[in-house]
Each structure stands twice: as structure tokens, then as C-alpha cells.
C-alpha atoms as a PDB file:
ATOM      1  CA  UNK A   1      20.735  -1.451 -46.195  1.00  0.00           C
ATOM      2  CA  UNK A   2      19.375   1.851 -47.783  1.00  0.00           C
ATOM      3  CA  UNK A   3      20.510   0.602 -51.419  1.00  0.00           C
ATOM      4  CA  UNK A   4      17.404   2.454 -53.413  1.00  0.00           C
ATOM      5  CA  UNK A   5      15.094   2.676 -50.260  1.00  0.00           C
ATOM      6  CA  UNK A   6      12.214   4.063 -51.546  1.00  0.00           C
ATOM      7  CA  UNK A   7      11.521   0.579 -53.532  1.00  0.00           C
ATOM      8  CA  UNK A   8       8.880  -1.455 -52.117  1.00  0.00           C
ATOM      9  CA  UNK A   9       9.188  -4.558 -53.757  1.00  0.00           C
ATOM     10  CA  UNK A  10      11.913  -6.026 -56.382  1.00  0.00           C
ATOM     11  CA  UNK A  11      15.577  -7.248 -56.735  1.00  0.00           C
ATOM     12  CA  UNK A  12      16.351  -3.768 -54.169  1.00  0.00           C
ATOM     13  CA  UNK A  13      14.644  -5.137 -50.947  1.00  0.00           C
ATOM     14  CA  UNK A  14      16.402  -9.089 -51.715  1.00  0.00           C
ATOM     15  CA  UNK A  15      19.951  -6.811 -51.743  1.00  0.00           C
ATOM     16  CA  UNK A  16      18.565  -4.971 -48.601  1.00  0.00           C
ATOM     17  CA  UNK A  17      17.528  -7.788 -46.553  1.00  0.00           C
ATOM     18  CA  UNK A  18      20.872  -9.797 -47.269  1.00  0.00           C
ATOM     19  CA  UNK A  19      22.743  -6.492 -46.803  1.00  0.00           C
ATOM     20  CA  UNK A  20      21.075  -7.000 -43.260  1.00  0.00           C
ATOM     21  CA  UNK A  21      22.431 -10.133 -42.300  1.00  0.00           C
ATOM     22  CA  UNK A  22      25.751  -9.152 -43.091  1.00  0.00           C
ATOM     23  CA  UNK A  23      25.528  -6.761 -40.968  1.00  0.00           C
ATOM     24  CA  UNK A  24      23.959  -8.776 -38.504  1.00  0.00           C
ATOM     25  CA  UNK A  25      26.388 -10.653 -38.922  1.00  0.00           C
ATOM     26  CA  UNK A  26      29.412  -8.482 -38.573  1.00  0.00           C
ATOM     27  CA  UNK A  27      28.192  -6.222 -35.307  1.00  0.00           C
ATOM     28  CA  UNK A  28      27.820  -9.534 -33.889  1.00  0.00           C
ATOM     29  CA  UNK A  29      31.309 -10.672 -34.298  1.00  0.00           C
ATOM     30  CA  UNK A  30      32.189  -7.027 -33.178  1.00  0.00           C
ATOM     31  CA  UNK A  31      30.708  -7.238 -29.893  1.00  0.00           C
ATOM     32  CA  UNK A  32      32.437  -9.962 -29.152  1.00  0.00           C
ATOM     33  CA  UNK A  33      36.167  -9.155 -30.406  1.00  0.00           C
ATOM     34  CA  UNK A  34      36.167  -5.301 -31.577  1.00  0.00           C
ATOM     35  CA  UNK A  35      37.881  -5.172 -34.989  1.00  0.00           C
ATOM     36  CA  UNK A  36      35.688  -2.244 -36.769  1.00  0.00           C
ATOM     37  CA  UNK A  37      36.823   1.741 -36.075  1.00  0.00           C
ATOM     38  CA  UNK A  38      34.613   3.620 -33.845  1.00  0.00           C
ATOM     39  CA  UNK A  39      33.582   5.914 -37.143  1.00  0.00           C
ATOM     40  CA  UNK A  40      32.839   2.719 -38.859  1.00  0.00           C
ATOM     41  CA  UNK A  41      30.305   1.716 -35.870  1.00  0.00           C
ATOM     42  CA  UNK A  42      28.545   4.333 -36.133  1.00  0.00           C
ATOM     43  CA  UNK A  43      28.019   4.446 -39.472  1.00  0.00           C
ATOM     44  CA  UNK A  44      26.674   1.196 -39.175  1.00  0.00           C
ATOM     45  CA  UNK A  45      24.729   2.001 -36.408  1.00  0.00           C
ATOM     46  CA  UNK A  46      23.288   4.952 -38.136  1.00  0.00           C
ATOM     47  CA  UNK A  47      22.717   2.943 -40.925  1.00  0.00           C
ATOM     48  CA  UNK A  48      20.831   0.129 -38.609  1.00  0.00           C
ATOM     49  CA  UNK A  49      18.641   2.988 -37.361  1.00  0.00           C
ATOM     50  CA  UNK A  50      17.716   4.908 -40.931  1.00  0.00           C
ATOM     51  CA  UNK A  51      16.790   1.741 -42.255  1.00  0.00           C
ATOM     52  CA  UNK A  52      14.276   1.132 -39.724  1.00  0.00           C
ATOM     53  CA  UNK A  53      12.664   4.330 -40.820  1.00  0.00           C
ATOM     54  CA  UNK A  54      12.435   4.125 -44.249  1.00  0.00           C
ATOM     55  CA  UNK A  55      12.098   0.496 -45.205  1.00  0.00           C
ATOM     56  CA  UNK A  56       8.398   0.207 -46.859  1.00  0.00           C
ATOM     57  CA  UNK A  57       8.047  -3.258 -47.957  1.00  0.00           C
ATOM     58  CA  UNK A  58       5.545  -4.682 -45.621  1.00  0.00           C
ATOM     59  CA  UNK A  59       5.389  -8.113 -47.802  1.00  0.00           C
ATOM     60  CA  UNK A  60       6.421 -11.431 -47.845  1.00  0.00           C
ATOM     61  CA  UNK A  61      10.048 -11.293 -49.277  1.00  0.00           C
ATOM     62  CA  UNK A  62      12.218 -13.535 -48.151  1.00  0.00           C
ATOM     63  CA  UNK A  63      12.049 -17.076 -46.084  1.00  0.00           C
ATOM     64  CA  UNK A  64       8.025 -15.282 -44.895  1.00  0.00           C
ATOM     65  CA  UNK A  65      10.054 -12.174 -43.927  1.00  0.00           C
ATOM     66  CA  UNK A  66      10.413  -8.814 -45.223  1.00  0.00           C
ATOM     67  CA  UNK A  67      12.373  -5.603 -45.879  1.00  0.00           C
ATOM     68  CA  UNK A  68      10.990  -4.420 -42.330  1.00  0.00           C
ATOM     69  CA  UNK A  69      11.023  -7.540 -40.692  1.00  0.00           C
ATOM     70  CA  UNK A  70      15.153  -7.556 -42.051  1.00  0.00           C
ATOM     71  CA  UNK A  71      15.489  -3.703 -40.688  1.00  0.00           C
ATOM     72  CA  UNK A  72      13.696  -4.459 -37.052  1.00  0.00           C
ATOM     73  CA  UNK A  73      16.192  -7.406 -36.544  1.00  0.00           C
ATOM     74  CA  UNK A  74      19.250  -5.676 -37.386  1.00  0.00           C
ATOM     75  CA  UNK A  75      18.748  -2.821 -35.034  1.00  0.00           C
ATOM     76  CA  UNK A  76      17.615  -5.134 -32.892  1.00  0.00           C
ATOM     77  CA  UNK A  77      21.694  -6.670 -33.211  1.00  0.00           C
ATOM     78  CA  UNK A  78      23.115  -2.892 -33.110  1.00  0.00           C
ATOM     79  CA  UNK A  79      21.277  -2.025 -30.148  1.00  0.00           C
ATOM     80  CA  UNK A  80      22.981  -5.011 -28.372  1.00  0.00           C
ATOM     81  CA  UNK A  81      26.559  -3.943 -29.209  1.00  0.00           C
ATOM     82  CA  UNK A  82      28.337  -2.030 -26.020  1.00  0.00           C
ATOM     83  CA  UNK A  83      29.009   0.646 -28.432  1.00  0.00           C
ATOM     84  CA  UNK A  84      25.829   1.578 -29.272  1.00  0.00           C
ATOM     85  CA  UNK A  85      24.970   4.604 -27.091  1.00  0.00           C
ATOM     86  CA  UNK A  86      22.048   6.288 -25.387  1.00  0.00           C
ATOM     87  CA  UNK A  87      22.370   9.397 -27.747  1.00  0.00           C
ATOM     88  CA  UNK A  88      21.648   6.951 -30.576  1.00  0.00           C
ATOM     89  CA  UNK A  89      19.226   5.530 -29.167  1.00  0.00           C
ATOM     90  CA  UNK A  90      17.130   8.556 -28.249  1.00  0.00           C
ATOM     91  CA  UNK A  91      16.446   8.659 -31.832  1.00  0.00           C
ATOM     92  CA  UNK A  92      14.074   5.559 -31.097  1.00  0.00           C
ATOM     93  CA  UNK A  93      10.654   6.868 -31.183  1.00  0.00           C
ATOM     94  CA  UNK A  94      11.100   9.282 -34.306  1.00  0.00           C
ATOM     95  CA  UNK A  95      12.785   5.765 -36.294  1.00  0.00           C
ATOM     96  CA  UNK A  96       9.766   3.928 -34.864  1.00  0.00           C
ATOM     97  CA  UNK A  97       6.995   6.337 -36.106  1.00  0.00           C
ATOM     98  CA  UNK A  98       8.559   6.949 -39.440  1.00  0.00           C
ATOM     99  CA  UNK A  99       7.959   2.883 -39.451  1.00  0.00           C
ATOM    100  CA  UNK A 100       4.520   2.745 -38.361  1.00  0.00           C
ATOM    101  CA  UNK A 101       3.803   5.465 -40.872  1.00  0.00           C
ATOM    102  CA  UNK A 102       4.776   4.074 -44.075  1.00  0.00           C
ATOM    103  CA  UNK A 103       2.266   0.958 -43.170  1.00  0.00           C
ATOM    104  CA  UNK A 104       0.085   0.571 -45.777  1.00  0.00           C
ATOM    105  CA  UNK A 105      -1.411  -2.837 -44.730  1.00  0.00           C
ATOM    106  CA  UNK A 106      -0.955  -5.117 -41.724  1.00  0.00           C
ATOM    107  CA  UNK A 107       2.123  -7.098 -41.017  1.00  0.00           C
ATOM    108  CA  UNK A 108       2.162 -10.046 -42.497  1.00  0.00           C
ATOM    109  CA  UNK A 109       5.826 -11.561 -40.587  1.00  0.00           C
ATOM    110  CA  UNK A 110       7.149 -10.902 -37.035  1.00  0.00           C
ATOM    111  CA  UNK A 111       7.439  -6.628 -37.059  1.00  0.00           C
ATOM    112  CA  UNK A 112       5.411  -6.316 -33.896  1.00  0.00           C
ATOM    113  CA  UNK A 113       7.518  -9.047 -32.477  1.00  0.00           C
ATOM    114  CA  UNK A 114      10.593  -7.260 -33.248  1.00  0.00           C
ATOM    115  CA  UNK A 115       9.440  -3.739 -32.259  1.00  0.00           C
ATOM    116  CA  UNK A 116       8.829  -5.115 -28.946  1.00  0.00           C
ATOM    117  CA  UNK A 117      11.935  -6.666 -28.453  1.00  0.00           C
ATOM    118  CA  UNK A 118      13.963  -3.351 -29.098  1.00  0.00           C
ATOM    119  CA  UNK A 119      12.092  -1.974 -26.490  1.00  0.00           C
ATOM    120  CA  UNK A 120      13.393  -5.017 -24.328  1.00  0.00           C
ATOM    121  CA  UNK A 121      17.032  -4.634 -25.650  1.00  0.00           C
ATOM    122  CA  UNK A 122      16.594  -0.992 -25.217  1.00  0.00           C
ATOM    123  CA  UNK A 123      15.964  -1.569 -21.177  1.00  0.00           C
ATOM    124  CA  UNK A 124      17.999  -4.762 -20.969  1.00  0.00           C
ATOM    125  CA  UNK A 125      21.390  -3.150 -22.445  1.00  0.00           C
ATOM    126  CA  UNK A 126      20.771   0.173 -20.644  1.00  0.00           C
ATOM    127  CA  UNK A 127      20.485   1.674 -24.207  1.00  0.00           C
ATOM    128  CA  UNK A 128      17.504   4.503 -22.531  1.00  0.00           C
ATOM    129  CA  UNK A 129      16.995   4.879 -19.246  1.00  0.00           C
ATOM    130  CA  UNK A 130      13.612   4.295 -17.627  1.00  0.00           C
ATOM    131  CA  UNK A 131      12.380   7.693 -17.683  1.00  0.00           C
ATOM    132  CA  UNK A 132      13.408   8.206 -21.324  1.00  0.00           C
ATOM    133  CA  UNK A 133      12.404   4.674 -22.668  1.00  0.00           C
ATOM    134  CA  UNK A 134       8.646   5.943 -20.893  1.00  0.00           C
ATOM    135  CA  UNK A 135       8.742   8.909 -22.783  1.00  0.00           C
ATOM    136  CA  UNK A 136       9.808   7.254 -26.946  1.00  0.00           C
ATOM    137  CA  UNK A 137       6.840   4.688 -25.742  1.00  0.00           C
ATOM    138  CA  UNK A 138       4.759   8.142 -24.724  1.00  0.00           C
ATOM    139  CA  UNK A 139       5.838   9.428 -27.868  1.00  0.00           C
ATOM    140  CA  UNK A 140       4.613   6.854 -30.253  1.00  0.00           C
ATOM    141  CA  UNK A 141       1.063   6.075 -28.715  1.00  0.00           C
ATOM    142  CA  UNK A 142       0.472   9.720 -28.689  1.00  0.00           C
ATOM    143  CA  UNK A 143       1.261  10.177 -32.402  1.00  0.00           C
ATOM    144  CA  UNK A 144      -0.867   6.739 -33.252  1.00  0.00           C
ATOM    145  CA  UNK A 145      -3.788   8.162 -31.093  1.00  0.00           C
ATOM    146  CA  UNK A 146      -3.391  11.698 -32.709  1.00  0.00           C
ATOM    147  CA  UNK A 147      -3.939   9.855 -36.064  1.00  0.00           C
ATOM    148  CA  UNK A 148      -6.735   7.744 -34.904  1.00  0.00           C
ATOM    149  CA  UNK A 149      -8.552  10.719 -33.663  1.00  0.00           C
ATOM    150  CA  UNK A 150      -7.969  12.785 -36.815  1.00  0.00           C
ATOM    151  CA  UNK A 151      -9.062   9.852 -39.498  1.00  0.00           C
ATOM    152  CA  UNK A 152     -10.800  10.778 -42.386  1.00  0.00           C
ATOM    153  CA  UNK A 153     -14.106   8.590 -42.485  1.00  0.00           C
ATOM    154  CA  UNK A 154     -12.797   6.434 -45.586  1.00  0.00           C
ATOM    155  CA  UNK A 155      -8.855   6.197 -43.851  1.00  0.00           C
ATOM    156  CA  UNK A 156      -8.230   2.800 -42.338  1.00  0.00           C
ATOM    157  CA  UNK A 157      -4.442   3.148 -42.096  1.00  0.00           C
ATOM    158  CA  UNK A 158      -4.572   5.180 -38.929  1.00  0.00           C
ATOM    159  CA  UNK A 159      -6.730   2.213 -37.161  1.00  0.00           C
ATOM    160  CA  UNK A 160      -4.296  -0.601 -38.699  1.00  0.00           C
ATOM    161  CA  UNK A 161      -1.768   0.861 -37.395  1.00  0.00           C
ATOM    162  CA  UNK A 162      -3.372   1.220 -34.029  1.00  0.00           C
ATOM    163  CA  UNK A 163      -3.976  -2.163 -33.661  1.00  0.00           C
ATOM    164  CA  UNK A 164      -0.748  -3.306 -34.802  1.00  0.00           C
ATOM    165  CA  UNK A 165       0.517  -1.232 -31.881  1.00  0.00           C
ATOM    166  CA  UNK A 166      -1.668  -2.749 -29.649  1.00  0.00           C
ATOM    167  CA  UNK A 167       0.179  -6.142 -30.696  1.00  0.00           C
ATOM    168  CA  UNK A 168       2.865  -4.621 -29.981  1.00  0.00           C
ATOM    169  CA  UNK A 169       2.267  -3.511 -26.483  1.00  0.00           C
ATOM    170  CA  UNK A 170       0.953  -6.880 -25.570  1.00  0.00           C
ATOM    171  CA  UNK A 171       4.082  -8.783 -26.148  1.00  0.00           C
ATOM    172  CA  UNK A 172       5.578  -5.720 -24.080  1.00  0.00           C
ATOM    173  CA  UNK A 173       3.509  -6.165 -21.604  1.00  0.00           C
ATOM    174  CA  UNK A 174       4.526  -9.964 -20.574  1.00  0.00           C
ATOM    175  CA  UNK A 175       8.399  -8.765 -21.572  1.00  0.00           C
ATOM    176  CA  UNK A 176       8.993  -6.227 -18.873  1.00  0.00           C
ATOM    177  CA  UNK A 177       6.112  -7.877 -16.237  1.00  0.00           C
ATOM    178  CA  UNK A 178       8.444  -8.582 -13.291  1.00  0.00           C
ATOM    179  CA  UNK A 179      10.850  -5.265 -14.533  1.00  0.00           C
ATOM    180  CA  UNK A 180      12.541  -3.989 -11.242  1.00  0.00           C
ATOM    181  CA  UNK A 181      14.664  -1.222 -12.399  1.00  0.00           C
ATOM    182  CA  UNK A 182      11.637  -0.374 -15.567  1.00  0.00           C
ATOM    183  CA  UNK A 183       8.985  -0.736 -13.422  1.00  0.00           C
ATOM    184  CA  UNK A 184       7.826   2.769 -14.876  1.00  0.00           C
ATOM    185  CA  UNK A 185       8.010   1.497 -18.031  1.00  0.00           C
ATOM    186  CA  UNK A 186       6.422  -1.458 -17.298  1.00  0.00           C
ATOM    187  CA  UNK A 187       3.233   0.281 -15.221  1.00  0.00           C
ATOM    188  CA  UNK A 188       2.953   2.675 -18.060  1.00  0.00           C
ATOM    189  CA  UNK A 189       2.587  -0.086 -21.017  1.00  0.00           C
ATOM    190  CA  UNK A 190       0.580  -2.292 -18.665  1.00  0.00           C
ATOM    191  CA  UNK A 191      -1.612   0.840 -17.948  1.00  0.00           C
ATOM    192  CA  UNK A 192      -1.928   0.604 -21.855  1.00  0.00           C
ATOM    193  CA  UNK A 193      -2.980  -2.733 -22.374  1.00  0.00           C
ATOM    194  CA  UNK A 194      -5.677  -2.452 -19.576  1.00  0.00           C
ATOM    195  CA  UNK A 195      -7.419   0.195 -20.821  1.00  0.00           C
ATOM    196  CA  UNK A 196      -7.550  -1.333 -24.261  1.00  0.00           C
ATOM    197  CA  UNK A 197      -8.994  -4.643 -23.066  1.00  0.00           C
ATOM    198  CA  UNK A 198     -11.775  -2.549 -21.060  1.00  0.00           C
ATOM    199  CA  UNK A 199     -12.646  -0.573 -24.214  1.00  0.00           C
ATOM    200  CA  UNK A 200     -13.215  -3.652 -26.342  1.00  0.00           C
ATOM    201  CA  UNK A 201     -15.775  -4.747 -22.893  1.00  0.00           C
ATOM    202  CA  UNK A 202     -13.407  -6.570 -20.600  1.00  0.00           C
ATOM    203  CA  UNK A 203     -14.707  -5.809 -16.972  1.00  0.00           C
ATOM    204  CA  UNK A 204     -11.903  -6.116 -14.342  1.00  0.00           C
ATOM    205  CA  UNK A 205     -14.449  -6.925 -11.219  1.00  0.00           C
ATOM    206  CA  UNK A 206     -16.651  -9.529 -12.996  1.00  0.00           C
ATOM    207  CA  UNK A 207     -15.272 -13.222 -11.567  1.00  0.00           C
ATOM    208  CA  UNK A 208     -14.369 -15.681 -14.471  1.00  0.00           C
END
């Protein structure tokens, strides 16, 4: 998955994103009759994770997915696999921001989709605990806003990205709406999403 990484477009992100699916492929089968070495796991896991942070293709690839798209969804598979453990998964928000910052336009397939869904999987499989999933969310929004905030007047990057995190919180926000045991988690992106709405005008205590 990290065969020539820094390539953006080209016959290297086809053999990354089918590189992927193997892999997909293969962790599944794992988790459900272990076969692989634990060193091998976590090379793979590793590997699932450093993708994540420095896949740049952004376009249309493959069946209206790309290189990202391919990356999202296969840690999205590792972070399901009993194996994969919280220590890995700490490295969540620095993998995350390394993605958001090689944007260079919007998504154009199903990233925000999939970032939102490791979140879930993070909470579902017990990957991060409440406290610490809170904080790589923390993390990432503070970075984003940092960015916004510091924008040079021609930069637009900074702002796309904002909004694609926005997107992002939005699909987290109906994901973890009746969360028991992430109820931090959940007040904290809800929080989020409600004071975004109100900046773009929505007023909570007008009747529709």
C-alpha cells in the first residue's frame, strides 16, 4: 500500500488501491480464523495506518474511488480485527491530520464517509476509549481551526478542508446519537455541529 507513495496519480495508486483490497481482504479472513504471525499483523496494521497518512490522490481512480478513499477503507478493516490495539490506535489523530493536510481539492468519493466510520469502529471495537477518542477528535478540529484562523488571504485549502470536516462531523453526529458508553464523545461532536449550523444563521429558539 505505500508502493511509491508520493505519486498522485498513475499506474502507482491502481497497484495501491488493489494492494488494499488484498489486504482487506486478508485481515478479514484473519479475524475470523487467525493464520498470520502477530509480527506480520502489525506490520500490516502499521502499514493500514501509514497509508492513511500519506496517500495524496484525491481523484477519481478506480470504480469513482480513489487512493484515499482505498486507504480510509482498509484501516477501516484493520481497526475491526481483535488484534488491533489501543496503542495503535492512539496514532489516530496524527494519521488523520497528515490526511486532511495533503488535500488539495475537495473529495470527490466517500473520504468523509469513511473518516467517520473509523471514528465509529474506533468506539464500537473499543479501539480508544471515550476520553481518548474525545481528545484525537479535539485534536483534529483544533489543528483545522488553527489553519483556518492563520489563512493567507489567497489560501482556500485551509477552508476546504474545514468544510470537509464539517461533513465529516455530521455523519458523526447521527453515528454516535443514542451512544451510551461515548456519550462524551457524542456531546462533544454534537456540540460541534451546533455551533456550526448557528454560525451559518440557524437560530435554535425560532419555531419551524
Amino acid at each position: 500500500m505505500l508502493f511509491r507513495i508520493g505519486q498522485k496519480t498513475g499506474q502507482a495508486v491502481y497497484t495501491r488501491s488493489v494492494t488494499g483490497a488484498v489486504l482487506r481482504h486478508l485481515l478479514g479472513n484473519d479475524a475470523r480464523d487467525s493464520f498470520l504471525y502477530d509480527d506480520q499483523l502489525l506490520a500490516l496494521f502499521q502499514q493500514s495506518l501509514d497509508a492513511v497518512s500519506k496517500e495524496q490522490n484525491v481523484n477519481y481512480f478506480l470504480d469513482q474511488s480513489t487512493g484515499t478513499s482505498a486507504a480510509l477503507s482498509t484501516l477501516a478493516v484493520a481497526m475491526q480485527h481483535p488484534a488491533f490495539s489501543e496503542k495503535l490506535g492512539m496514532q489516530m489523530s496524527d494519521v488523520l491530520r497528515h490526511l486532511f493536510l495533503h488535500i488539495s481539492s475537495p473529495f470527490v468519493s466517500d473520504e468523509a464517509d469513511q473518516i467517520a466510520y473509523i471514528f465509529y469502529v474506533a468506539a464500537v471495537n473499543r479501539v480508544l476509549t471515550p476520553h481518548d477518542l474525545t481528545q484525537e477528535l479535539q485534536m483534529i478540529n483544533g489543528e483545522l481551526r488553527i489553519g483556518v484562523d492563520n489563512a493567507a488571504p489567497n489560501d482556500m485549502l485551509p477552508f476546504i478542508r474545514q468544510q470537509l470536516w464539517v461533513h465529516v462531523l455530521a455523519l458523526g453526529d447521527a453515528m454516535f446519537a443514542n451512544a451510551r458508553l461515548y456519550q462524551e464523545t457524542s456531546q462533544y461532536i454534537h456540540a460541534l455541529v451546533h455551533n456550526w449550523v448557528v454560525e451559518i444563521g440557524f437560530k435554535p429558539d425560532r419555531e419551524i
